[in-house]
Each structure stands twice: as structure tokens, then as C-alpha cells.
C-alpha atoms as a PDB file:
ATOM      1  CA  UNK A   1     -25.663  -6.053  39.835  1.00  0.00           C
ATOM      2  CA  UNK A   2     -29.539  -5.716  38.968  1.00  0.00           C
ATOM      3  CA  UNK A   3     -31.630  -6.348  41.592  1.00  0.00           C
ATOM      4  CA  UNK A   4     -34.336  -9.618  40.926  1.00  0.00           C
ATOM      5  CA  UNK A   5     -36.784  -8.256  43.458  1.00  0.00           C
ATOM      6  CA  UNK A   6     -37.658  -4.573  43.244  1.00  0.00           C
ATOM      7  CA  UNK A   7     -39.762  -2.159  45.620  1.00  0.00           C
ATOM      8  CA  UNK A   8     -43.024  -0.847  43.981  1.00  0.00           C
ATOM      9  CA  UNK A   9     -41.462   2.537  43.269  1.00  0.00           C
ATOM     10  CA  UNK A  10     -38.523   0.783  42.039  1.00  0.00           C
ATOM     11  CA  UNK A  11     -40.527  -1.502  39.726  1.00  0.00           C
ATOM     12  CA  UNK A  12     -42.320   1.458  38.340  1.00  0.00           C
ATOM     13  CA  UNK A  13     -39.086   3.130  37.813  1.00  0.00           C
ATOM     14  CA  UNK A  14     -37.711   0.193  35.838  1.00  0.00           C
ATOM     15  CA  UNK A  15     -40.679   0.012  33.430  1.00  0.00           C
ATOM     16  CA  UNK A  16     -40.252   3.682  33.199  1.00  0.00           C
ATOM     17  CA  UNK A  17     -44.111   4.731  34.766  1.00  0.00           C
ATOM     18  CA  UNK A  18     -45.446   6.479  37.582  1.00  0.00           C
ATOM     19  CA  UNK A  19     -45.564   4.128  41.306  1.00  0.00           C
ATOM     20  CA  UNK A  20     -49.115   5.488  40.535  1.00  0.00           C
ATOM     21  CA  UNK A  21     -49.836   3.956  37.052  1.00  0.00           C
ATOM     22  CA  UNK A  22     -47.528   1.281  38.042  1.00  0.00           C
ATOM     23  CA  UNK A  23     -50.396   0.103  40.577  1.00  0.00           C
ATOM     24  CA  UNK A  24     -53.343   0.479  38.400  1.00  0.00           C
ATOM     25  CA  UNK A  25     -51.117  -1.504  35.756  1.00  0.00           C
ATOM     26  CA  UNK A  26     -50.588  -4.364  38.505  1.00  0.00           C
ATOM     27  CA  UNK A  27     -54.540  -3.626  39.864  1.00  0.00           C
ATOM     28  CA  UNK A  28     -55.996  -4.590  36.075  1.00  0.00           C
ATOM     29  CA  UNK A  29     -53.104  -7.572  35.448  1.00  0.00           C
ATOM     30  CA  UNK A  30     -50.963  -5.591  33.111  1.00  0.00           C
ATOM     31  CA  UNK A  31     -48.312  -5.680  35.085  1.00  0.00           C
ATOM     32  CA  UNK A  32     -47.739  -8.811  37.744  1.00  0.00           C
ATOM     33  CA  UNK A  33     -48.906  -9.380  41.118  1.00  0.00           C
ATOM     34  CA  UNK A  34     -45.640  -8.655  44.329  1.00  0.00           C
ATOM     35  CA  UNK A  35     -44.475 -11.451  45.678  1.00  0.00           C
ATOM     36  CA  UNK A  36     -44.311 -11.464  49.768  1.00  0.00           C
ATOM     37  CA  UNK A  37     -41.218 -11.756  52.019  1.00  0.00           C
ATOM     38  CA  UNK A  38     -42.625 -11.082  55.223  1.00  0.00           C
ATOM     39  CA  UNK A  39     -44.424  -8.049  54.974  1.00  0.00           C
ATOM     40  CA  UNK A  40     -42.861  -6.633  51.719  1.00  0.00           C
ATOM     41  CA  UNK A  41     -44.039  -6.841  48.830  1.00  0.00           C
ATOM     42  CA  UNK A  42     -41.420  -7.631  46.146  1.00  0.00           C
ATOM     43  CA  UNK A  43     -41.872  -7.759  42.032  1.00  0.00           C
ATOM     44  CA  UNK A  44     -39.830 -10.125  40.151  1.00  0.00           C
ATOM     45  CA  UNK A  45     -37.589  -8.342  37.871  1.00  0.00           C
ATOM     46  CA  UNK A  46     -38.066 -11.123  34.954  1.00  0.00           C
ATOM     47  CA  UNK A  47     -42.002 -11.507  35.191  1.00  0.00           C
ATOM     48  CA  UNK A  48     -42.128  -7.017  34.744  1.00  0.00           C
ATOM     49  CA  UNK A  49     -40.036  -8.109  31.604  1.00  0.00           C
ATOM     50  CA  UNK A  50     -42.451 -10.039  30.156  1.00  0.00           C
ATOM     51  CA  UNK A  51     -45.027  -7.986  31.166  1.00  0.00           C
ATOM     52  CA  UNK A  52     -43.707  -5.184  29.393  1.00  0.00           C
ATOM     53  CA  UNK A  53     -43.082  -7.837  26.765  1.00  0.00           C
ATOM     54  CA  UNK A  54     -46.577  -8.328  26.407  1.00  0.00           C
ATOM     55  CA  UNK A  55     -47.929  -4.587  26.151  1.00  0.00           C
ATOM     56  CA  UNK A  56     -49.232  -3.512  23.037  1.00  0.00           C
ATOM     57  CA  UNK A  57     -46.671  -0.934  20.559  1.00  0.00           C
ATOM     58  CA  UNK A  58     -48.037   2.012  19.300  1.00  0.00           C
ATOM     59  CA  UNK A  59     -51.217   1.377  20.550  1.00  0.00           C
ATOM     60  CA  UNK A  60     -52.280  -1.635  18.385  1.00  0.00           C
ATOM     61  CA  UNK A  61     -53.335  -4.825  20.437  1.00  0.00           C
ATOM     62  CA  UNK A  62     -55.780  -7.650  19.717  1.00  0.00           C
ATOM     63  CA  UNK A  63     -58.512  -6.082  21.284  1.00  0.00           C
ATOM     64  CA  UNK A  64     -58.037  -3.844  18.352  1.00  0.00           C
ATOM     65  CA  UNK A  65     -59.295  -6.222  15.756  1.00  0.00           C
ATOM     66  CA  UNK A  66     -62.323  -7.816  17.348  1.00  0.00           C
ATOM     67  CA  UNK A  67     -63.625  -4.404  18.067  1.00  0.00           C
ATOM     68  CA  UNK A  68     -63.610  -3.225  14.348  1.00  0.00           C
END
């Protein structure tokens, strides 16, 4: 069974970065803000999805377009 909540290290893992990138990612709102349970902080499995969703392939994104 896969995990819903996930560590930061083990929410980095599962988008396949660094725990470091993974926290500028979540810093800038590329990737989503923890959830709390207590004092854990706890990433939702399905919002990283649609994070990752959302990230741009091959390096082409919107911001692309209005900057040409």
C-alpha cells in the first residue's frame, strides 16, 4: 500500500528530486504546501500528483510565450 501522507524526504523521493530542490519547489508554489499533524509536516500524495501534473515538459511553459 502507497502511503497518502509522505515525509519531506519521502515526497522528494516520489517526485524523483533532491529533499533540497524538493523545498525550494514547495518554497516558490511548485510543489504544495505540508499539511500538519501535530508537529509533522505531511504532503498529500494526490496534490504532489498534480503538482507534477502541472510542471512544464521539456522546458516549454506559458511563461514561454508571453516572454517572446
Amino acid at each position: 500500500m502507497t502511503p497518502r501522507g509522505l515525509s519531506a524526504t519521502a515526497a522528494a523521493e516520489y517526485v524523483g528530486i533532491s529533499a533540497t530542490k524538493f523545498r525550494e519547489l514547495v518554497v516558490d508554489g511548485r510543489m504544495p504546501q505540508p499539511r500538519h499533524l501535530d508537529k509533522r509536516r505531511i504532503w498529500d500524495r494526490l496534490e504532489l500528483d498534480e503538482c507534477f501534473d502541472a510542471l512544464p515538459i521539456d522546458g516549454h511553459n506559458d511563461w514561454d510565450e508571453s516572454a517572446s
